[in-house]
PDB file of N, CA and C in Angstrom:
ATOM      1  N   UNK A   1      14.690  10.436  20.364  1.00  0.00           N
ATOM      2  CA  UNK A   1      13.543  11.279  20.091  1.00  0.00           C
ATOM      3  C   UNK A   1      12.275  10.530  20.513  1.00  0.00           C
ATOM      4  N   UNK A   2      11.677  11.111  21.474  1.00  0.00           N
ATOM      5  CA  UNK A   2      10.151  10.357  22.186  1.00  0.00           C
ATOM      6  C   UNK A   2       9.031  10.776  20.556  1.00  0.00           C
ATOM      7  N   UNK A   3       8.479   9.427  20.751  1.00  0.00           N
ATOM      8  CA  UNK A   3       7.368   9.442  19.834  1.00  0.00           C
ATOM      9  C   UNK A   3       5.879  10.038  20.470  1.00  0.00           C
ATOM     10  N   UNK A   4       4.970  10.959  19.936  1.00  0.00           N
ATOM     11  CA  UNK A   4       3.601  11.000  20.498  1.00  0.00           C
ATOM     12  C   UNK A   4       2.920   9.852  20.558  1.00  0.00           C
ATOM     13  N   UNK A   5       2.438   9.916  21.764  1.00  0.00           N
ATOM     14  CA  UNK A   5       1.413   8.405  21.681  1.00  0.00           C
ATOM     15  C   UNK A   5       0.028   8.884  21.137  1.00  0.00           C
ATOM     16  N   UNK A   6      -0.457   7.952  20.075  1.00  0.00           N
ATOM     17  CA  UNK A   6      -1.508   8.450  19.399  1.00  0.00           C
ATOM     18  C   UNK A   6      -2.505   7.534  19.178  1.00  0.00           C
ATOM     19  N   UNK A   7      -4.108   7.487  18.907  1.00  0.00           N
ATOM     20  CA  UNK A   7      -4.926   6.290  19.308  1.00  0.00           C
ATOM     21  C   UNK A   7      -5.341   6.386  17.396  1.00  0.00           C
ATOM     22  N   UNK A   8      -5.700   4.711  17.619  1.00  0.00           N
ATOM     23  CA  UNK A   8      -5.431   4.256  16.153  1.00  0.00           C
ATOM     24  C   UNK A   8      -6.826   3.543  16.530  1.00  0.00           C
ATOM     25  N   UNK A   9      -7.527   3.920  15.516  1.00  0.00           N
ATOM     26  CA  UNK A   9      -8.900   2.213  14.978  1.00  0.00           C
ATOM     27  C   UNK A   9      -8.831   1.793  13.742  1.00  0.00           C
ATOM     28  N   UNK A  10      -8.499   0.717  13.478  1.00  0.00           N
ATOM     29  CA  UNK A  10      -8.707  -0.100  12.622  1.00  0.00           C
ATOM     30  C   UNK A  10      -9.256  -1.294  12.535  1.00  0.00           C
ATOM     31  N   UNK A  11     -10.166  -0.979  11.668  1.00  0.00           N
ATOM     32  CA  UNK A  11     -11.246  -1.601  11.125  1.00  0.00           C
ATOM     33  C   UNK A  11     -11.357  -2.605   9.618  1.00  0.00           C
ATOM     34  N   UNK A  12     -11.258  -3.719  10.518  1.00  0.00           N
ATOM     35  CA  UNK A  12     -10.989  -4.961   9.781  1.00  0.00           C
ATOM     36  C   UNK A  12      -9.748  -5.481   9.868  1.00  0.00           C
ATOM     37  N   UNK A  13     -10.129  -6.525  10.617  1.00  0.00           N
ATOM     38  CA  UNK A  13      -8.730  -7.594  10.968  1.00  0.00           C
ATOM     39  C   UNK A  13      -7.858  -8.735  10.051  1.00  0.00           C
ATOM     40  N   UNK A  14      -8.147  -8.053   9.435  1.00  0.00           N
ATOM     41  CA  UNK A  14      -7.673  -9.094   8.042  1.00  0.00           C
ATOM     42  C   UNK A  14      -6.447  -9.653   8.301  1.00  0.00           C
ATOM     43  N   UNK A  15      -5.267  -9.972   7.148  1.00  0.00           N
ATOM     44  CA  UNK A  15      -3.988 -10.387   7.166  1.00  0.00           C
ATOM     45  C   UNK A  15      -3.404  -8.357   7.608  1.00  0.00           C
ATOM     46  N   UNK A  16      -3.524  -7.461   6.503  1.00  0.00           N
ATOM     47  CA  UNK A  16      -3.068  -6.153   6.791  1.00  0.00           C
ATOM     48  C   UNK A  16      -3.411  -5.348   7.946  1.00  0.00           C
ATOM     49  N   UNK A  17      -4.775  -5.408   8.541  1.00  0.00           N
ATOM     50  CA  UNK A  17      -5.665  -4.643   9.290  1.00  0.00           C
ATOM     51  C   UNK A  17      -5.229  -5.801  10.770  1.00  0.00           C
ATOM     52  N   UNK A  18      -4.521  -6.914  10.971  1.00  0.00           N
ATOM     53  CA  UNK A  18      -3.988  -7.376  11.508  1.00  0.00           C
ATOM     54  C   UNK A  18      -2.186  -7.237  12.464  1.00  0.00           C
ATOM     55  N   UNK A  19      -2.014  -7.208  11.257  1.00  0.00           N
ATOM     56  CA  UNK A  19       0.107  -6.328  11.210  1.00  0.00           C
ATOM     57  C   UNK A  19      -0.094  -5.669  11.653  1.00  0.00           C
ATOM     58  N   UNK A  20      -0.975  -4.547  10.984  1.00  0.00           N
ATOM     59  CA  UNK A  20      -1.093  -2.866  11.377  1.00  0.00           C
ATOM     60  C   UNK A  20      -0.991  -2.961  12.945  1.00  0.00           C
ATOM     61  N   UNK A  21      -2.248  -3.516  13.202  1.00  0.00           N
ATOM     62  CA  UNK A  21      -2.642  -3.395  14.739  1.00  0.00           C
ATOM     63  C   UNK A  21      -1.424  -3.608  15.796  1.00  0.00           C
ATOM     64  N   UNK A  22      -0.828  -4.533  15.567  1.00  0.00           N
ATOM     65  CA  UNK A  22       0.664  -5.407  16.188  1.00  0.00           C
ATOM     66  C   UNK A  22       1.616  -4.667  16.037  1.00  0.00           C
ATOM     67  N   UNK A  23       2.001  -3.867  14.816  1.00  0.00           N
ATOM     68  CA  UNK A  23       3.277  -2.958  14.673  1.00  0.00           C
ATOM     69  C   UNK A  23       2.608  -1.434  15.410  1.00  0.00           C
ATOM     70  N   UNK A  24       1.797  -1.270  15.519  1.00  0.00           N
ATOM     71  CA  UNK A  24       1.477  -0.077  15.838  1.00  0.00           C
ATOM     72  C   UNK A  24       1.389   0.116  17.808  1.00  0.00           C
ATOM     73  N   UNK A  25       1.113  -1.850  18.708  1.00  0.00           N
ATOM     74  CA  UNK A  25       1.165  -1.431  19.634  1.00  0.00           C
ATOM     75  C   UNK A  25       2.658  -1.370  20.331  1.00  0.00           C
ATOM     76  N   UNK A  26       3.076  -2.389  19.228  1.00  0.00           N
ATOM     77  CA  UNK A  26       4.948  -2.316  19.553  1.00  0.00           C
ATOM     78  C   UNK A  26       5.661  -1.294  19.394  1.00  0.00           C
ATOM     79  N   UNK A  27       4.852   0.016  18.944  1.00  0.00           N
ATOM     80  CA  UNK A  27       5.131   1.007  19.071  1.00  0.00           C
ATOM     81  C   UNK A  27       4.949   1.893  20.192  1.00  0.00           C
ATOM     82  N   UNK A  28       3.666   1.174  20.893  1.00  0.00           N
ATOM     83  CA  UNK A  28       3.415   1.778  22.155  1.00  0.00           C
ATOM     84  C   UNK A  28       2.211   2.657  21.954  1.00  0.00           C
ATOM     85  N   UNK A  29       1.833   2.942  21.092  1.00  0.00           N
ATOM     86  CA  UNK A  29       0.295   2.925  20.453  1.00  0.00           C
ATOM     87  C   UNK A  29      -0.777   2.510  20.996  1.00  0.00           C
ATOM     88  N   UNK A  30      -1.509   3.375  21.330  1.00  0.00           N
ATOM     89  CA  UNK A  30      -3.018   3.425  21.482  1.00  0.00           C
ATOM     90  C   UNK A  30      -4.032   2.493  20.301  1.00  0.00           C
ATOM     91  N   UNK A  31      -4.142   1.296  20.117  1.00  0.00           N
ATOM     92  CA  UNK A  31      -5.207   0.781  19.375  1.00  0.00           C
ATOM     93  C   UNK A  31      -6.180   0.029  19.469  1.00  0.00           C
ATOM     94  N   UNK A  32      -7.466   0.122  18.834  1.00  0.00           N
ATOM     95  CA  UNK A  32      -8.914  -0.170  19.197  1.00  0.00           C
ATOM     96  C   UNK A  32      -8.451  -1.126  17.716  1.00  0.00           C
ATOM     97  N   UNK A  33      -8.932  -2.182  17.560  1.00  0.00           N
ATOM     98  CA  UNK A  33      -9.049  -2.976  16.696  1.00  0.00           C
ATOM     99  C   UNK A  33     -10.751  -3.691  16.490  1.00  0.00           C
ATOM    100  N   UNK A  34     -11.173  -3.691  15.366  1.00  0.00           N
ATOM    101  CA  UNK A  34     -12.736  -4.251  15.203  1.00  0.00           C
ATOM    102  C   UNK A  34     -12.812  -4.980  13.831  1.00  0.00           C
ATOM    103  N   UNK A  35     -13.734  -5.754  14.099  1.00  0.00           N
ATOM    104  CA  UNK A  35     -13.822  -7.116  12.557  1.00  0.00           C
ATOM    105  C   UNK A  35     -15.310  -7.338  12.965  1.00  0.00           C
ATOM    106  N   UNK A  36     -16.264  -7.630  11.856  1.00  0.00           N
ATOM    107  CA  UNK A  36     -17.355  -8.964  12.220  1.00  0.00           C
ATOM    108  C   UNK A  36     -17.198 -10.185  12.665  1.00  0.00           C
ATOM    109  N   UNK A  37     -16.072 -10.423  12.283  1.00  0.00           N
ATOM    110  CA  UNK A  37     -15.831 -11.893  12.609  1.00  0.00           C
ATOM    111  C   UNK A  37     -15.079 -12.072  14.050  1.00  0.00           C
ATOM    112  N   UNK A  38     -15.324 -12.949  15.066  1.00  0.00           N
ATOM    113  CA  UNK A  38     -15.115 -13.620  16.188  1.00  0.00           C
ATOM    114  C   UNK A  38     -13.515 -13.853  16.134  1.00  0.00           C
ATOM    115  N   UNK A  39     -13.054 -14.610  15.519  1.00  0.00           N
ATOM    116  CA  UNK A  39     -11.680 -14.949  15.999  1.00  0.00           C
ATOM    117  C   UNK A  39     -10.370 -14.327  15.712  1.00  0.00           C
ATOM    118  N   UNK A  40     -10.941 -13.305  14.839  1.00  0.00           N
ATOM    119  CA  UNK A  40      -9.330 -12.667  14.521  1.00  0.00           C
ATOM    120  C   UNK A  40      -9.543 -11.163  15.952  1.00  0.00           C
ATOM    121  N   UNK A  41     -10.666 -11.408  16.352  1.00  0.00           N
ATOM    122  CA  UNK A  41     -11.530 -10.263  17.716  1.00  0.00           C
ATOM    123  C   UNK A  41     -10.484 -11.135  18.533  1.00  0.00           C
ATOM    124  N   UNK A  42     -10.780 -12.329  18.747  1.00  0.00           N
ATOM    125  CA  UNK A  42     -10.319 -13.001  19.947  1.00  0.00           C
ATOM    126  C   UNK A  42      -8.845 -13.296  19.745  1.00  0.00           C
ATOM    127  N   UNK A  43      -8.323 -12.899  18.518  1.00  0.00           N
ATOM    128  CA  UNK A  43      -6.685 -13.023  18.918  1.00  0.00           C
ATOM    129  C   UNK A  43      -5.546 -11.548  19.002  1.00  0.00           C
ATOM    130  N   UNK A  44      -6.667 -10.952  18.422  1.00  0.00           N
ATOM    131  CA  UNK A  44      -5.988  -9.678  18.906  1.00  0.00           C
ATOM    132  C   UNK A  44      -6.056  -9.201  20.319  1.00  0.00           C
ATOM    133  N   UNK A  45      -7.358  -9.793  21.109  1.00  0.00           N
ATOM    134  CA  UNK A  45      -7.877  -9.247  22.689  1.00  0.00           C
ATOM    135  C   UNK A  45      -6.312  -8.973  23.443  1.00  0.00           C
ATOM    136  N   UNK A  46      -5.596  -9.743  23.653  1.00  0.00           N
ATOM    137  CA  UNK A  46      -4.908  -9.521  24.219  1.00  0.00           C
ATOM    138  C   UNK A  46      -3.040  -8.702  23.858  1.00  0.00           C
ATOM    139  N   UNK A  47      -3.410  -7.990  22.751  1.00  0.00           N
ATOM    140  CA  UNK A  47      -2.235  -7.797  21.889  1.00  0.00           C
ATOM    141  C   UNK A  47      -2.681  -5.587  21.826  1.00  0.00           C
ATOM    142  N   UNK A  48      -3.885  -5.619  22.138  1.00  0.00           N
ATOM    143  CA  UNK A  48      -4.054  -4.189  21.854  1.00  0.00           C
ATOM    144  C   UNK A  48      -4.585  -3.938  23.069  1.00  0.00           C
ATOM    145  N   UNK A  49      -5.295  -2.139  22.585  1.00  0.00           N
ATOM    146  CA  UNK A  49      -6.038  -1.941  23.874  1.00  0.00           C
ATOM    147  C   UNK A  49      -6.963  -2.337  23.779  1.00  0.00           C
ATOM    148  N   UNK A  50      -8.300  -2.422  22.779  1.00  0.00           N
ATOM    149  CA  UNK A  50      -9.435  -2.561  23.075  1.00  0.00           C
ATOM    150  C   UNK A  50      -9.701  -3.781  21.276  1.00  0.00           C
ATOM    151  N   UNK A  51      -9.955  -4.955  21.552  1.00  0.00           N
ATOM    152  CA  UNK A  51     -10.607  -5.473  20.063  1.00  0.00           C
ATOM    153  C   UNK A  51     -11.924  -5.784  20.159  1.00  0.00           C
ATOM    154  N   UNK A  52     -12.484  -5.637  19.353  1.00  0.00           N
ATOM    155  CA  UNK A  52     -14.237  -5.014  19.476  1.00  0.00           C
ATOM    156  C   UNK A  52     -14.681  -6.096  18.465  1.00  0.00           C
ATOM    157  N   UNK A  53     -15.654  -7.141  18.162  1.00  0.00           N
ATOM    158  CA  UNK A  53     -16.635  -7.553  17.150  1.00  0.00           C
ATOM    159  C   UNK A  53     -17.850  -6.622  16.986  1.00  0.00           C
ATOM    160  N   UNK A  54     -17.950  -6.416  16.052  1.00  0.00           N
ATOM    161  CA  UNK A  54     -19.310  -5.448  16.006  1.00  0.00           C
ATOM    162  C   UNK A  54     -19.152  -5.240  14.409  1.00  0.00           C
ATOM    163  N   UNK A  55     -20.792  -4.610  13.912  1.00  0.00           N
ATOM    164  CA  UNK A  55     -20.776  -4.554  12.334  1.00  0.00           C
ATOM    165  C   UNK A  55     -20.239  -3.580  12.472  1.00  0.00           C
ATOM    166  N   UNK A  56     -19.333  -3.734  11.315  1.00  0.00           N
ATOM    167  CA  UNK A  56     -18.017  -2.820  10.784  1.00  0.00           C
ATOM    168  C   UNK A  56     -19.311  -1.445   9.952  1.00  0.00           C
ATOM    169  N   UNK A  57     -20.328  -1.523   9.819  1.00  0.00           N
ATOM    170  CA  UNK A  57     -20.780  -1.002   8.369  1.00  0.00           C
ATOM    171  C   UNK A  57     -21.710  -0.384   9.731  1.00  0.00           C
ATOM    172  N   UNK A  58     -21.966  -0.475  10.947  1.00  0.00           N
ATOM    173  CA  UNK A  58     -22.447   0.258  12.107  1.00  0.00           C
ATOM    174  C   UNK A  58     -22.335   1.552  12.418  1.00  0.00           C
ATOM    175  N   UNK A  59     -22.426   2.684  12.117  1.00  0.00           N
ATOM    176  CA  UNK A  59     -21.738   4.472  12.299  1.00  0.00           C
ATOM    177  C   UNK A  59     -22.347   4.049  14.288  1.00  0.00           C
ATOM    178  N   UNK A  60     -23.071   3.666  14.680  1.00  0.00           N
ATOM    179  CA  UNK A  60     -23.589   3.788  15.985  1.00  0.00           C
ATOM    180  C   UNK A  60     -22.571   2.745  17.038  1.00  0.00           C
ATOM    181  N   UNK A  61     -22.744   1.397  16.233  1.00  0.00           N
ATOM    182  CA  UNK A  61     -21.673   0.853  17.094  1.00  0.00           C
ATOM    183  C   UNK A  61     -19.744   1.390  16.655  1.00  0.00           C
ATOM    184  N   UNK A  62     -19.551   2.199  15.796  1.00  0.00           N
ATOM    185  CA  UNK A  62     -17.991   2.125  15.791  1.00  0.00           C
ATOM    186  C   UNK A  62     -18.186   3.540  16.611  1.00  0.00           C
ATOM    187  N   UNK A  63     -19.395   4.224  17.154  1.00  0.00           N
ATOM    188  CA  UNK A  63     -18.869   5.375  17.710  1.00  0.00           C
ATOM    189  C   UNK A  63     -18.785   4.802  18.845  1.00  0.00           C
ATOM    190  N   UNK A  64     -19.909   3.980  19.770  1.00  0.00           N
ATOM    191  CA  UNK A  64     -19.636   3.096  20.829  1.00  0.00           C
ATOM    192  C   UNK A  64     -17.897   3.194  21.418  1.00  0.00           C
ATOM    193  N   UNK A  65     -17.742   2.121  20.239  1.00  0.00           N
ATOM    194  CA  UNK A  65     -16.415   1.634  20.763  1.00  0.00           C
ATOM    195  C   UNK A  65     -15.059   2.461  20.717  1.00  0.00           C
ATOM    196  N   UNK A  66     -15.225   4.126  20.167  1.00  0.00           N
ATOM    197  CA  UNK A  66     -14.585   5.022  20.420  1.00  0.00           C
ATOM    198  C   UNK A  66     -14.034   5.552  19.106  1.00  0.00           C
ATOM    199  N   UNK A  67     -14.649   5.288  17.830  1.00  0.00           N
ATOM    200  CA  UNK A  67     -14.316   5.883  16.836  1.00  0.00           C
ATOM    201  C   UNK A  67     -14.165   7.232  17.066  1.00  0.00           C
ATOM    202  N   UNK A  68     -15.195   8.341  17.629  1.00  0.00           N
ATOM    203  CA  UNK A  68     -15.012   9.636  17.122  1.00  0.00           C
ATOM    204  C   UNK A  68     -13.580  10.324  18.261  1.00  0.00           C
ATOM    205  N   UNK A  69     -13.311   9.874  19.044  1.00  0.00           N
ATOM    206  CA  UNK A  69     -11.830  10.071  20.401  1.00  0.00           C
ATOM    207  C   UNK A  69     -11.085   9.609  19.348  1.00  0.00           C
ATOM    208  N   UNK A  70     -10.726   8.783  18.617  1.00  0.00           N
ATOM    209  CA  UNK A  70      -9.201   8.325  17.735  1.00  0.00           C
ATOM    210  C   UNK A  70      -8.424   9.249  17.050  1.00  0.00           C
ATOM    211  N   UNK A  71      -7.351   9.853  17.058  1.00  0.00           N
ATOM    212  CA  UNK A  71      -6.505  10.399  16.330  1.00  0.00           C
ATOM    213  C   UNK A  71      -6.738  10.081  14.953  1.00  0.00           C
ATOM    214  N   UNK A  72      -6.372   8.843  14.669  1.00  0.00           N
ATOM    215  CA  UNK A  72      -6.111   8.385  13.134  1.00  0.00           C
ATOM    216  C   UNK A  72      -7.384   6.838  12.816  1.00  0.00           C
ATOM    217  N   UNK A  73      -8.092   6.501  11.661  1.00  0.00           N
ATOM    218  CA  UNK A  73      -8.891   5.759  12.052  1.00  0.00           C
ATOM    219  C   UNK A  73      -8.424   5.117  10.506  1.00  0.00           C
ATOM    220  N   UNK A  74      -8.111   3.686  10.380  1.00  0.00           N
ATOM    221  CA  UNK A  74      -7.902   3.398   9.207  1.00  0.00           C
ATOM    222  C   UNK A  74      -8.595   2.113   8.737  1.00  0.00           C
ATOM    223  N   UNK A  75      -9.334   1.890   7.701  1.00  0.00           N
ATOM    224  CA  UNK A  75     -10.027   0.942   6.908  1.00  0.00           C
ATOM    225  C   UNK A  75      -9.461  -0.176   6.106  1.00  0.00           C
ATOM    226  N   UNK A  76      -9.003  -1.192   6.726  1.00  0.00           N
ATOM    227  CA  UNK A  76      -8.192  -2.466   6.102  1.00  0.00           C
ATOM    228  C   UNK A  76      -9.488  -3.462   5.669  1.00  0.00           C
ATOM    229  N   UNK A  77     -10.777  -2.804   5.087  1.00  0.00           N
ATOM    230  CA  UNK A  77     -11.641  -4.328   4.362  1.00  0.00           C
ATOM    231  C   UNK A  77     -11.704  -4.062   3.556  1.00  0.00           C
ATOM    232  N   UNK A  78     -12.051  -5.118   2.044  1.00  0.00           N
ATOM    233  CA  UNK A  78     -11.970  -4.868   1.037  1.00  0.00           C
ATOM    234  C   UNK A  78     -12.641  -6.326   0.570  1.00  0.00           C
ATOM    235  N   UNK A  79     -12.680  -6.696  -0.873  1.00  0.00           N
ATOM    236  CA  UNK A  79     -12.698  -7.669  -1.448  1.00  0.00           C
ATOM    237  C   UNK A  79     -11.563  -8.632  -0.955  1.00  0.00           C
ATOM    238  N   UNK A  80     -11.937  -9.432  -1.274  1.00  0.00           N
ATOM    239  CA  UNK A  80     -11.145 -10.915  -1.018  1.00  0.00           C
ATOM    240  C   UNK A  80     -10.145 -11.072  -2.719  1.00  0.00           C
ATOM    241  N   UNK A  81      -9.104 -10.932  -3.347  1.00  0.00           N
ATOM    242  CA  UNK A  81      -8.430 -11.000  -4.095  1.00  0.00           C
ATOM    243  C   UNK A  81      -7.865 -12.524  -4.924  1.00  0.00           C
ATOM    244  N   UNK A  82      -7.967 -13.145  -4.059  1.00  0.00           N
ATOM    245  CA  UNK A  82      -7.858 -15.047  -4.046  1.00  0.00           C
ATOM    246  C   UNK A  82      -9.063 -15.654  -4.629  1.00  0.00           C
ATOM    247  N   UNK A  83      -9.117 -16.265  -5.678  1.00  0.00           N
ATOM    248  CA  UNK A  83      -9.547 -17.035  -6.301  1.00  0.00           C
ATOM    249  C   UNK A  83     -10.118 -18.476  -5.427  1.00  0.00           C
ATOM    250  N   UNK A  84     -11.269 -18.700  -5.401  1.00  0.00           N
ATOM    251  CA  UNK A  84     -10.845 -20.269  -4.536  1.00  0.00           C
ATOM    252  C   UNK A  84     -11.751 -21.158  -5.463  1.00  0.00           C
ATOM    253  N   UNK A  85     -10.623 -21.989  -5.637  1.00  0.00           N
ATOM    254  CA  UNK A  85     -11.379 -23.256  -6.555  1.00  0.00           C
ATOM    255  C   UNK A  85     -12.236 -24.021  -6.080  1.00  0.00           C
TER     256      UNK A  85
END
């Protein structure tokens, strides 16, 4: 059974917003991946279609980079849960 190919953004590269991105192109998946931060940008670059740095909290830059074209658009930021001593 052929799967639809469908375009995914997710926003925030965290540990989850990370997986996501990776299981979703091994699916053959269309995905735009975006974070503030520089290096989880620079290790996805070559694992998706498009990984973007830009403020996540931007409505102007996530349309830029193709938010309103995405099928499905999903939000992996949150609080930090870890305690650090």
């Amino acid at each position: 059974m052929a799967r639809d190919k469908k375009s995914y953004l997710i926003v925030g590269l965290g540990r989850f917003g990370t997986s996501l991105c990776e299981k979703l192109a091994e699916l053959g998946q269309s995905v735009i991946g975006v974070d503030s931060l520089s290096a989880p940008v620079l290790e996805m670059s070559d694992k998706i279609s498009v990984a973007a740095q830009l403020d996540v909290t931007d409505v102007n830059a996530l349309i830029k980079v193709g938010a309103k074209e995405v099928d499905v658009a999903i939000v992996t930021i949150g609080e930090a849960i870890e305690k650090i001593s």
